[in-house]
Protein backbone atom coordinates (compact mmCIF):
# COMPACT_ATOMS: atom_id res chain seq x y z
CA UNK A 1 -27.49 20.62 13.04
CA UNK A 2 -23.86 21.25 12.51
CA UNK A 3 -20.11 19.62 13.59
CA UNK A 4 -17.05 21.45 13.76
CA UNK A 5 -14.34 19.57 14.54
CA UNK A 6 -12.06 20.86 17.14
CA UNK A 7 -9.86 17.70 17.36
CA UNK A 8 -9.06 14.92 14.34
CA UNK A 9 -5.77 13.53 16.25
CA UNK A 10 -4.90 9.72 17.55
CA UNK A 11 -3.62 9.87 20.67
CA UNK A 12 -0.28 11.49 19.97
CA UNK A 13 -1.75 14.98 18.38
CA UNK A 14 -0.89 16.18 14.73
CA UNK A 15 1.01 18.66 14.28
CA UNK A 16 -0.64 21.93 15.23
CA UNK A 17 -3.99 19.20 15.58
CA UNK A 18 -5.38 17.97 18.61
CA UNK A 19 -7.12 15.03 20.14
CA UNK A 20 -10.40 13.98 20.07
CA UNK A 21 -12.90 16.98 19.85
CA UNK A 22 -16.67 17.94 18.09
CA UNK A 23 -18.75 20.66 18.90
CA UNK A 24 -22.36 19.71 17.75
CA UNK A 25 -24.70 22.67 17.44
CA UNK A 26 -28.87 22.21 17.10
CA UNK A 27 -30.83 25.19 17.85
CA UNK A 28 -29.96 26.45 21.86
CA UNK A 29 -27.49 23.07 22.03
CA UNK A 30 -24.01 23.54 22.18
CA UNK A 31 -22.51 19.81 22.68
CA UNK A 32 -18.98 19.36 23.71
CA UNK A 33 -18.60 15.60 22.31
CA UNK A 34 -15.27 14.14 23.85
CA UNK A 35 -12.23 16.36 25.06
CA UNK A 36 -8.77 15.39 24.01
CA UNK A 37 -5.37 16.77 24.19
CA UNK A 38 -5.50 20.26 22.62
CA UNK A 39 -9.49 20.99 22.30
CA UNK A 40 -10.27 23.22 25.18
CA UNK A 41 -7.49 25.96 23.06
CA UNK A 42 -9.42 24.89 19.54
CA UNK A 43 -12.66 25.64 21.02
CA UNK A 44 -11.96 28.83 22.22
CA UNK A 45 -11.34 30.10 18.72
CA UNK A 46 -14.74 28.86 17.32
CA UNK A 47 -16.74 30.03 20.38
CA UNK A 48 -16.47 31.20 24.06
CA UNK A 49 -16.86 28.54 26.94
CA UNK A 50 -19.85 30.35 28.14
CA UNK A 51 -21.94 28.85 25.41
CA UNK A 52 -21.56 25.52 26.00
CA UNK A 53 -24.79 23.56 27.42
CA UNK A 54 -23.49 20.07 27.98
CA UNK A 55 -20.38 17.52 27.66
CA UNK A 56 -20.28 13.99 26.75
CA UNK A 57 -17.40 11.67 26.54
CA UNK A 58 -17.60 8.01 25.19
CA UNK A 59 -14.51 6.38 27.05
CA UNK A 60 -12.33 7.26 29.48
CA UNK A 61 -8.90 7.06 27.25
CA UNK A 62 -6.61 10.19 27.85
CA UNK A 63 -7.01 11.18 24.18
CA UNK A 64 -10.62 11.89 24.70
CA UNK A 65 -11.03 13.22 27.90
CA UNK A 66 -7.83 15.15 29.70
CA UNK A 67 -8.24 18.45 28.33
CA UNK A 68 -11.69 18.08 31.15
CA UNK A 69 -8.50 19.49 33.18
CA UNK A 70 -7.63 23.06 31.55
CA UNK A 71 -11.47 22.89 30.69
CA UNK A 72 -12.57 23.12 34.53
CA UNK A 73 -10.25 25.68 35.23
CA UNK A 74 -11.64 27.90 32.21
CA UNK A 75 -15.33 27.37 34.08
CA UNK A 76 -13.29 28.42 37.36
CA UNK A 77 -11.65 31.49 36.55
CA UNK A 78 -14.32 32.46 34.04
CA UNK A 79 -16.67 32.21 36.81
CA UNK A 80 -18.78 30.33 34.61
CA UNK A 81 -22.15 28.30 35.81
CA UNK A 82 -21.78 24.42 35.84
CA UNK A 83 -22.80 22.53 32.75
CA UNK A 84 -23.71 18.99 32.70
CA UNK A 85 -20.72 16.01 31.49
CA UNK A 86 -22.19 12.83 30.77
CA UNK A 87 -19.31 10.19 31.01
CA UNK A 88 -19.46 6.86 30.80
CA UNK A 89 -19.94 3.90 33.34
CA UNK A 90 -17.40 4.26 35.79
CA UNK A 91 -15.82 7.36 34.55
CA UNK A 92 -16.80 9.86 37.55
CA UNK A 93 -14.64 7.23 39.79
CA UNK A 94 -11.83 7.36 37.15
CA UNK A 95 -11.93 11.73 37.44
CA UNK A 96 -11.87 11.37 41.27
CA UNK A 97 -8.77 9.51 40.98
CA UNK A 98 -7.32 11.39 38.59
CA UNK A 99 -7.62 14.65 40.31
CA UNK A 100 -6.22 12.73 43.61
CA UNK A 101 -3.07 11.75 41.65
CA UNK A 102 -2.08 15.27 40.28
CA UNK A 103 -2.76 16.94 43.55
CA UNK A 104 -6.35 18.60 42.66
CA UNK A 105 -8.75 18.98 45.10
CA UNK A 106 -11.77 16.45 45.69
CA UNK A 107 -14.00 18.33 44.57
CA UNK A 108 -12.36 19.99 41.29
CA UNK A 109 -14.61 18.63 38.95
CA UNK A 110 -17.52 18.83 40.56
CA UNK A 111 -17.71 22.06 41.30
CA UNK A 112 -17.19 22.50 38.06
CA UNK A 113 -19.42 20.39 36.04
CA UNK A 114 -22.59 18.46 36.96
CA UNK A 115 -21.42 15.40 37.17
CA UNK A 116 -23.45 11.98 35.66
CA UNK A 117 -23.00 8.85 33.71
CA UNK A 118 -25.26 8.56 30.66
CA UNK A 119 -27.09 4.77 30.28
CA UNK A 120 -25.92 3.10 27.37
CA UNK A 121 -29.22 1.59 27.60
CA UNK A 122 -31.14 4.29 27.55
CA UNK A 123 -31.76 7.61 25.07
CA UNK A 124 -30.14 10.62 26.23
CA UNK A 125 -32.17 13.63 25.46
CA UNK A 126 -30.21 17.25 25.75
CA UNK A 127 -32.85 19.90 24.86
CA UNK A 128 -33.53 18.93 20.86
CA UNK A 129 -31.07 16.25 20.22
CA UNK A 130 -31.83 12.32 21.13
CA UNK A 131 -28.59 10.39 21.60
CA UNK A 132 -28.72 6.25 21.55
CA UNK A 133 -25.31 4.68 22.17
CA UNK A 134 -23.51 1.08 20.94
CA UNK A 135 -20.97 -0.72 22.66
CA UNK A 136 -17.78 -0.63 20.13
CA UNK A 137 -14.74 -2.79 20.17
CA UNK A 138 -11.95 -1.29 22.22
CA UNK A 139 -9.24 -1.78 24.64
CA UNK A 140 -11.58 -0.13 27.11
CA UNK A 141 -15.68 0.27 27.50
CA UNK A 142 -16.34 2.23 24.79
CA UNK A 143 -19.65 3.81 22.77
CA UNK A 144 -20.76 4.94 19.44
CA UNK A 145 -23.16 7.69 19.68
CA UNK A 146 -26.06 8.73 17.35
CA UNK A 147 -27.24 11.84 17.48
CA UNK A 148 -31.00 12.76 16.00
CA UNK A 149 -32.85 16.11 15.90
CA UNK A 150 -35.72 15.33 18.41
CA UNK A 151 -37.02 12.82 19.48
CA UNK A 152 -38.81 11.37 16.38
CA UNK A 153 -36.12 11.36 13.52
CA UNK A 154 -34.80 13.95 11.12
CA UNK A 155 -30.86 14.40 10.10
CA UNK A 156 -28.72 11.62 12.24
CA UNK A 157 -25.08 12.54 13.26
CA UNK A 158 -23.39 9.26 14.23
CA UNK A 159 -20.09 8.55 15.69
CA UNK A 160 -17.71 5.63 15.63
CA UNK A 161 -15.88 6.80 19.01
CA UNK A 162 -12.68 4.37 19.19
CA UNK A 163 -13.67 0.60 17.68
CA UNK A 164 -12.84 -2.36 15.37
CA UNK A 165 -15.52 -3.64 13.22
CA UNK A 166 -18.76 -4.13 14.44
CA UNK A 167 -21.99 -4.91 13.99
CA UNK A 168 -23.41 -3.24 16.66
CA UNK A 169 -21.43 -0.30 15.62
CA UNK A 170 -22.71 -0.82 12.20
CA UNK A 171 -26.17 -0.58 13.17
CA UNK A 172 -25.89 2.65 14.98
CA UNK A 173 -24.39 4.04 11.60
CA UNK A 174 -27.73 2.70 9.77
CA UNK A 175 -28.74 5.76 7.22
CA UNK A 176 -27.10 8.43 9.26
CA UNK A 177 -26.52 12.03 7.45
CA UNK A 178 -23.05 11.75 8.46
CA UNK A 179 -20.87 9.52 10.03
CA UNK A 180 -17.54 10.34 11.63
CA UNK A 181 -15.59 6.93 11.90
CA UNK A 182 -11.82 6.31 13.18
CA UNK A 183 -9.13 5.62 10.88
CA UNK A 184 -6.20 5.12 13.43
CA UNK A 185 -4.30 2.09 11.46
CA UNK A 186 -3.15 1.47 7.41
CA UNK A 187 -3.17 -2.19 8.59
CA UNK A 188 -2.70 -4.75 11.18
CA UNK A 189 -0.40 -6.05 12.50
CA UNK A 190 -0.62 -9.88 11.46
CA UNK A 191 0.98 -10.94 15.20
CA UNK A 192 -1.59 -8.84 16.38
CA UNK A 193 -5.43 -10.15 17.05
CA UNK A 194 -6.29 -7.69 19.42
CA UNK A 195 -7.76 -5.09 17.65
CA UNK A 196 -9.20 -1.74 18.12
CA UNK A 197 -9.34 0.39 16.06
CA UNK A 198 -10.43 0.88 12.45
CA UNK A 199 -8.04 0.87 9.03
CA UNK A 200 -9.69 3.00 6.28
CA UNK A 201 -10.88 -0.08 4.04
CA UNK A 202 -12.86 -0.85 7.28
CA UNK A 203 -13.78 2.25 7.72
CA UNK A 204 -14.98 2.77 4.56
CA UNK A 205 -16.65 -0.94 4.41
CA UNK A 206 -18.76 -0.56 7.76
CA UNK A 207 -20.25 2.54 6.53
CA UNK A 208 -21.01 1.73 3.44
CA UNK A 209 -22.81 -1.63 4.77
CA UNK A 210 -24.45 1.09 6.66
CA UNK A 211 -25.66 3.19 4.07
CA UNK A 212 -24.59 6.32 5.44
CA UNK A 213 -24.47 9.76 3.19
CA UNK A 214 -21.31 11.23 4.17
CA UNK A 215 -18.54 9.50 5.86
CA UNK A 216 -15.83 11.89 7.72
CA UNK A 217 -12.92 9.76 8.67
CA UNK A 218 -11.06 10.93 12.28
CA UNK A 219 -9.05 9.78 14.39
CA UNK A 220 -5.84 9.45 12.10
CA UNK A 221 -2.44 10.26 11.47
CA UNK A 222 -1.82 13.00 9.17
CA UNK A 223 1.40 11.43 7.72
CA UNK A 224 -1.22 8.34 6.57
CA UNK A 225 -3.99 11.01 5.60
CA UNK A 226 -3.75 10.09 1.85
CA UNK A 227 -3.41 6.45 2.02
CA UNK A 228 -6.03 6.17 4.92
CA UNK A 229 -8.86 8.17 2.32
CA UNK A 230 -7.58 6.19 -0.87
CA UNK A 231 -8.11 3.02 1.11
CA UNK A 232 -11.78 4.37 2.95
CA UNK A 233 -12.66 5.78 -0.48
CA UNK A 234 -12.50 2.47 -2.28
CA UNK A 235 -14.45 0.25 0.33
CA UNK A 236 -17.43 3.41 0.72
CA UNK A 237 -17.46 4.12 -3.29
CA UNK A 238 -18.01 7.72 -3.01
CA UNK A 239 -16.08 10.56 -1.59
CA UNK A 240 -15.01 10.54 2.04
CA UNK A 241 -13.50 13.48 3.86
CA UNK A 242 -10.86 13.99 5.77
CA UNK A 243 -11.66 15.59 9.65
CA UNK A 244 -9.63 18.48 9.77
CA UNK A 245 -9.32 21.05 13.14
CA UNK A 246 -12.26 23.65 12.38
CA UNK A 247 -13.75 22.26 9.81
CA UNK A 248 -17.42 23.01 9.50
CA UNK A 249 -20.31 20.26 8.65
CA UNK A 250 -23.91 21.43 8.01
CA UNK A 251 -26.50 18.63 8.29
């Protein structure tokens, strides 16, 4: 299996970055996994849309799904054959209404994608990869995603998606290969007890209560890059990496 990340951003890009993005690759799977600001154009330069067998985006936040807009009309004037985007609970409704209020037609998406909305109770398989899902701690209905080769085990991608701590979240991480966890604050507010999102000291501290091998930390802004991996580095106890557009994980 391996990641490339296409987007590291928070919601306002990086410079030159963009918003949420990973492409995760397992033998004939090409997974799209969430579709920020920015993506569609990094994606392009790692691989045509052609290739692409399926989409899947945790929560409907802007930052992780409104490139879906420039995306369909790549599949529409590339001609290209529908693949299947699993959103979440409720997020086809939230698509309809957001094609309504830019002026798209009412069918724009769906005749562009194949339209569903994955269980979060349920395994998702896509055609050698097994995804199981946690609830996280958001602003919005939100899920982690772990990602297996088969059905029966081997290397374990997981994903934080947007969250504070938690220990459901913390499960899901339990002995993954890698684990790409948010970063988006240095520290919080102390006026402020709704939280989430992750600093890196959390970060660091919910995967290393996880056990995890390698822990990629997203989600961030570059101008708190160093503090953010100082502070993630310190809680983990090994090395942590820094998601960067492009970059290249092997699993």
């Amino acid at each position: 299996m391996r990641l490339t990340v296409l987007g590291s951003s928070p919601a306002v890009p990086n410079p030159g970055g963009a918003c949420s993005g990973y492409l995760v690759e397992h033998e004939s799977q090409r997974l799209l996994l969430e579709c920020g600001h920015g993506v569609v154009s990094v994606l392009r330069t790692v691989q045509p849309l052609s290739k692409l067998s399926a989409i899947l985006v945790s929560h409907m936040h802007a930052d992780h799904f409104f490139d879906l807009v420039p995306l369909a009309y790549g599949y529409l004037f590339g001609d290209l054959a529908a693949v299947p985007l699993y959103l979440p609970p409720g997020g086809i409704d939230t698509l309809e209404r957001l094609q309504q209020a830019i002026g798209l037609s009412s069918r724009f998406f769906a005749d562009r994608f194949e339209l569903q909305e994955f269980d979060p109770d349920q395994t998702l398989l896509l055609d050698g990869l097994s995804l199981t899902f946690a609830p996280t701690v958001h602003y919005v209905p939100a899920w982690a995603i772990r990602i297996s080769q088969g059905s029966d085990g081997g290397k374990v991608l997981a994903y934080t998606s947007d969250t504070a701590w938690s220990d459901d979240v913390i499960k899901l991480l339990d002995d993954a290969s890698l684990a790409i966890v948010e970063a988006a604050v240095e520290e919080y507010d102390p006026q402020d007890d709704s939280h989430g999102h992750l600093t890196g000291t959390l970060a660091g501290a919910m995967a290393a209560r996880a056990a995890v091998d390698r822990l990629v930390l997203t989600h961030y802004q570059r101008e708190r890059a160093e503090e953010l991996k100082n502070q993630a580095t310190r809680a983990f106890g090994r090395s942590v990496f820094m998601a960067t557009e492009r970059q290249a994980f092997d699993l």
